[in-house]
N, C-alpha and C. Protein backbone atom coordinates (compact mmCIF):
# COMPACT_ATOMS: atom_id res chain seq x y z
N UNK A 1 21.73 -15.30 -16.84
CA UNK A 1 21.46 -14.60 -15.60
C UNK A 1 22.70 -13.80 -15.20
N UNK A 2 22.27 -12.48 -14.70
CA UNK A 2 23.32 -12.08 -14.15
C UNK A 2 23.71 -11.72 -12.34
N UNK A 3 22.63 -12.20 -12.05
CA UNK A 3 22.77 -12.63 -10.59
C UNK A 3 21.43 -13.43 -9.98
N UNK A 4 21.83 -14.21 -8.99
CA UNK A 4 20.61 -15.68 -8.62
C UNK A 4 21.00 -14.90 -6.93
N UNK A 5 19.50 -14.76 -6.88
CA UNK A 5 19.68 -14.76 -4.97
C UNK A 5 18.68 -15.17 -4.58
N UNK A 6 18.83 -15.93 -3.12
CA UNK A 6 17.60 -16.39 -2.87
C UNK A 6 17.39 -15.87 -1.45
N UNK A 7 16.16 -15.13 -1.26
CA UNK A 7 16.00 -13.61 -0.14
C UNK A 7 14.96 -14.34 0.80
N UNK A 8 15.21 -14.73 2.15
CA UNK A 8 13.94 -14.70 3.19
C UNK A 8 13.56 -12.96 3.58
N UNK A 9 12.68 -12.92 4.12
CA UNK A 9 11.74 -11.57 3.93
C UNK A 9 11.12 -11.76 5.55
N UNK A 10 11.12 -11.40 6.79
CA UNK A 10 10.78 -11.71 8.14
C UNK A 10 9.27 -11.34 8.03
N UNK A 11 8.48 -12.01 9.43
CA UNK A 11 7.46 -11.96 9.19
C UNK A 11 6.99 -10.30 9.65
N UNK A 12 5.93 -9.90 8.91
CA UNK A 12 5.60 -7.93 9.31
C UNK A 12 6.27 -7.55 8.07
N UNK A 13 7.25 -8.55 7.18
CA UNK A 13 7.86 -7.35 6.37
C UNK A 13 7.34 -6.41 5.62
N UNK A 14 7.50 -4.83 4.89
CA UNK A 14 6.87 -4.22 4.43
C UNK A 14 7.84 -3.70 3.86
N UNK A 15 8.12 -3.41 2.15
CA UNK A 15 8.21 -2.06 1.40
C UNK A 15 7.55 -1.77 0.70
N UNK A 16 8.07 0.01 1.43
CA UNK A 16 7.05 1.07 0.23
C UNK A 16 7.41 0.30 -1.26
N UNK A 17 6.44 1.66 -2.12
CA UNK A 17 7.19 1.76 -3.19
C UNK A 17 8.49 2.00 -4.18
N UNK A 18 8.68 1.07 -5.06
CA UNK A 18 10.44 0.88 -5.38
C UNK A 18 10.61 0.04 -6.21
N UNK A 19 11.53 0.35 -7.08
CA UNK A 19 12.25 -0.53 -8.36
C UNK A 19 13.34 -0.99 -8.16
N UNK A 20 13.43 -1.87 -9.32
CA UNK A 20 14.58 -2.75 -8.72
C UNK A 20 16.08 -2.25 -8.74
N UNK A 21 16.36 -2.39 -7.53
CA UNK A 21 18.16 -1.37 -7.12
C UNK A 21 19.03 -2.11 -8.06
N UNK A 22 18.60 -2.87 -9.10
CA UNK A 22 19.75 -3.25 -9.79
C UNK A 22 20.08 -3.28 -10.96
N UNK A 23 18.50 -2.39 -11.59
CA UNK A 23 18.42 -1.97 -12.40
C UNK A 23 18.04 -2.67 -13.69
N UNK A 24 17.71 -4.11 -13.33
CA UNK A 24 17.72 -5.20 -14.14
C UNK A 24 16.10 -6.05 -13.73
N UNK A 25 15.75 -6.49 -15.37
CA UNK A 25 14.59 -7.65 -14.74
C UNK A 25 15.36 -8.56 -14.37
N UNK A 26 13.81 -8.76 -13.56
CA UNK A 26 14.34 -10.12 -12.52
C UNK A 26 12.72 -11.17 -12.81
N UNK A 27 13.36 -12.30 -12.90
CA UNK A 27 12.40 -13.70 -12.69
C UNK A 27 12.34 -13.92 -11.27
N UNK A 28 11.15 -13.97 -10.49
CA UNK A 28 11.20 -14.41 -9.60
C UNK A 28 10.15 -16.11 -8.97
N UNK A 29 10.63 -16.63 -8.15
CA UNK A 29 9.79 -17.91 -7.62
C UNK A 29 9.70 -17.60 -6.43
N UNK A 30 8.26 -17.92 -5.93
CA UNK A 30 7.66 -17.52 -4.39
C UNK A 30 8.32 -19.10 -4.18
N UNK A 31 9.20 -19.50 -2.81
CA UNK A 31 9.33 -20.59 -2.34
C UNK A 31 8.64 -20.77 -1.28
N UNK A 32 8.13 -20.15 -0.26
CA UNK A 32 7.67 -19.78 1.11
C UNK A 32 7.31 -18.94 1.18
N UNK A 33 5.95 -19.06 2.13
CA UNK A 33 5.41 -18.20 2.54
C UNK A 33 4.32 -17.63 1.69
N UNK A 34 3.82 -16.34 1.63
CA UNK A 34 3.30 -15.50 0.72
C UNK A 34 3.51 -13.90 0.85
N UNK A 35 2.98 -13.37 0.01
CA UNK A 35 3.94 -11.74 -0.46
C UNK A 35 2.96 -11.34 -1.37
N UNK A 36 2.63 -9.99 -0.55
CA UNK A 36 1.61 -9.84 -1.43
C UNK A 36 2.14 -8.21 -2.04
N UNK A 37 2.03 -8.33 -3.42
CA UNK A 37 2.97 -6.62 -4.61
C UNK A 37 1.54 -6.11 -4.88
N UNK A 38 1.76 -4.57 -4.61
CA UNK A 38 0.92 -3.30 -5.15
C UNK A 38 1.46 -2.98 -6.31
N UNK A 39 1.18 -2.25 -7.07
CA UNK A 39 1.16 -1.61 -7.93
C UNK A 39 0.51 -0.23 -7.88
N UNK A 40 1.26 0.86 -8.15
CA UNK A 40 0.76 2.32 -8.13
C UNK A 40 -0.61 2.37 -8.83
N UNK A 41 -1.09 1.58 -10.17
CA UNK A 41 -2.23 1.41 -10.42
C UNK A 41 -3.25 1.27 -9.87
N UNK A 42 -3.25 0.70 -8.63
CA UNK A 42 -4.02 -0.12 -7.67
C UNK A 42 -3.96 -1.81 -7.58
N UNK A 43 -3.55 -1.91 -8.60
CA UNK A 43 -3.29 -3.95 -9.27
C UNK A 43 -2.41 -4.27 -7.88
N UNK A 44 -3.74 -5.52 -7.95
CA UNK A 44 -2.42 -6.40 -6.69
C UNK A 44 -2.63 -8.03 -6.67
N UNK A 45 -1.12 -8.17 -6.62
CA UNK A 45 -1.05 -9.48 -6.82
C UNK A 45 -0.39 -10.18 -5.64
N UNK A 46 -1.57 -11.43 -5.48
CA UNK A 46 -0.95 -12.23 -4.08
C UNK A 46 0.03 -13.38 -4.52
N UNK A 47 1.20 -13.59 -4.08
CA UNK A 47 1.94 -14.76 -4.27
C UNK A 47 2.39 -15.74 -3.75
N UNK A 48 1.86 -16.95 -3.83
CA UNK A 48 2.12 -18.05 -2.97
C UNK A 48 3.36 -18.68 -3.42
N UNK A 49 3.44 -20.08 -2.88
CA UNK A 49 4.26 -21.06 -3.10
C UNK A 49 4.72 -21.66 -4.46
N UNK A 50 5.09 -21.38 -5.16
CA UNK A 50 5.19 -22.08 -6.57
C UNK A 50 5.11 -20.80 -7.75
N UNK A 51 4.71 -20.24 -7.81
CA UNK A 51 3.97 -18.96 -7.83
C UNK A 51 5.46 -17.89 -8.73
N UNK A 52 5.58 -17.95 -9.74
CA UNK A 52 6.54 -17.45 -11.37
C UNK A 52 6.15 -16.37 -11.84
N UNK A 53 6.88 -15.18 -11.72
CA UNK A 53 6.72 -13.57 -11.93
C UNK A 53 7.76 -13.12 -12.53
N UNK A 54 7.75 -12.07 -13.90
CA UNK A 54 8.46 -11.58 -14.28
C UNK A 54 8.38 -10.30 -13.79
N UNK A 55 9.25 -9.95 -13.03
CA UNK A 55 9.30 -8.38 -12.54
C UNK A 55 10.50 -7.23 -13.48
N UNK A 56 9.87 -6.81 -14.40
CA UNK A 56 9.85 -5.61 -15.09
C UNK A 56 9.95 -4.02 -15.28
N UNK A 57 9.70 -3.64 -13.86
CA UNK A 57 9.73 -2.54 -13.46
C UNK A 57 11.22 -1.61 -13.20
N UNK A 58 12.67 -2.32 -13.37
CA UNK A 58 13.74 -1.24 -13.17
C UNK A 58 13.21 0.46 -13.48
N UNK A 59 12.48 1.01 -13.40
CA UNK A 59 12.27 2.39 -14.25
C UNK A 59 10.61 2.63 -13.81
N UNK A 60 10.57 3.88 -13.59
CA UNK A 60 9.18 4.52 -13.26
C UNK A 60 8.39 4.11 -11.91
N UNK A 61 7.60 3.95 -11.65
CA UNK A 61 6.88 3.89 -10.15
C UNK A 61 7.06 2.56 -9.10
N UNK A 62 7.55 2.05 -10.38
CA UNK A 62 7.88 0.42 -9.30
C UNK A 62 6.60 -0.04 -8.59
N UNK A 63 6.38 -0.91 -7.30
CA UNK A 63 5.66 -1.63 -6.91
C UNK A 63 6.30 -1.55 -5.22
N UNK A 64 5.44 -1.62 -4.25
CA UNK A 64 5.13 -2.15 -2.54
C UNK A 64 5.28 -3.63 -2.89
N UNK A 65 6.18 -4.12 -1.47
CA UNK A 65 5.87 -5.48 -1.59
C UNK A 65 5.65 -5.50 0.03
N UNK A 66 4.57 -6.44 0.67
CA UNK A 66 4.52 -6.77 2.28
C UNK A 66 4.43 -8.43 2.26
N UNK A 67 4.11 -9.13 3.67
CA UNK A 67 4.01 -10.22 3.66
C UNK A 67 2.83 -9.95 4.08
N UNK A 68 2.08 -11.09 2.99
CA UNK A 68 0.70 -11.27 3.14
C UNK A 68 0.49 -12.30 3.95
N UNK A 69 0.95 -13.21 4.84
CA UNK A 69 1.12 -14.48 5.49
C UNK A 69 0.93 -14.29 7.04
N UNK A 70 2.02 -13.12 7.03
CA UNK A 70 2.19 -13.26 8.33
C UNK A 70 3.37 -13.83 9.20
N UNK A 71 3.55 -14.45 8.39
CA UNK A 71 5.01 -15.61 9.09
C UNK A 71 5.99 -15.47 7.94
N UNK A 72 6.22 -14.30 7.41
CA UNK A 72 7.31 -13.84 6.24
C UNK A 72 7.37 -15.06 5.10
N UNK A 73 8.36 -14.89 4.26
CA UNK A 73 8.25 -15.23 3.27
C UNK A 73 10.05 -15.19 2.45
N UNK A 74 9.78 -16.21 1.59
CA UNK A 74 11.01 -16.95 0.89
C UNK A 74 11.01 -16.41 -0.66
N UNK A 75 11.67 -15.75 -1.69
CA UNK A 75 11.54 -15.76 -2.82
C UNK A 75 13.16 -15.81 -3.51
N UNK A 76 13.32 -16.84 -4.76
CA UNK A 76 14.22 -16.86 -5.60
C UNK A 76 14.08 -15.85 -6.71
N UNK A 77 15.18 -15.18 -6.69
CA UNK A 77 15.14 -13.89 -7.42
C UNK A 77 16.16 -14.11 -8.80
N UNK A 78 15.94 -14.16 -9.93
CA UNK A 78 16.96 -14.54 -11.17
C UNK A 78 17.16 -13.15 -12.05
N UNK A 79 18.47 -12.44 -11.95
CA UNK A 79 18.07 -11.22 -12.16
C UNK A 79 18.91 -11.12 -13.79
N UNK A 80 17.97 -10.69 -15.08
CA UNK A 80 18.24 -10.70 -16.07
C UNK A 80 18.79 -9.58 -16.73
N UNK A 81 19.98 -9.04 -17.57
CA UNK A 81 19.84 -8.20 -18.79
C UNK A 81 19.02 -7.66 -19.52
N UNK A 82 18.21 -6.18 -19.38
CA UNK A 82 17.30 -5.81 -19.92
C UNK A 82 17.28 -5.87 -21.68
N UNK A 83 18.04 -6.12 -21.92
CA UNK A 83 18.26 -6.37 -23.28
C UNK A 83 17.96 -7.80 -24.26
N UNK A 84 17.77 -8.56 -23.19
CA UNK A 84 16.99 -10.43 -23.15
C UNK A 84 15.52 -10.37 -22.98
């Protein structure tokens, strides 16, 4: 890993569309809450509690993320070397 963060997200949160500012995949774990990611495709995925995503996107249209809950949301973010 080349960086571990672990992000609360307030409740209402909303971003547009966007890739990752760090230019790197990232593993992520929903701890709290739920969060629900668009995709420019239309694909959408809701994420609860427990809930293991490889986010892939550094490059091209990226993905919206909001809180689908309501009462914001918790996620551990493990951000990898695109080259792994």
């Amino acid at each position: 890993a080349s960086a571990v963060v672990i992000r609360e997200f307030p409740a209402g949160f909303k971003a547009d569309f966007h890739t990752d500012p760090a230019q790197q995949h990232q593993l992520t774990l929903q701890v709290d809450g739920t969060a629900l990611v668009e995709c420019r495709d239309g694909g959408r995925v809701v994420l609860k509690p427990g809930d293991f995503t490889s986010v892939e996107d550094s490059v091209g249209q990226g993905h919206a993320t909001s809180d689908a809950g309501g009462s914001g949301f918790v996620v551990f973010f493990v951000a990898r070397p695109a080259n792994i």
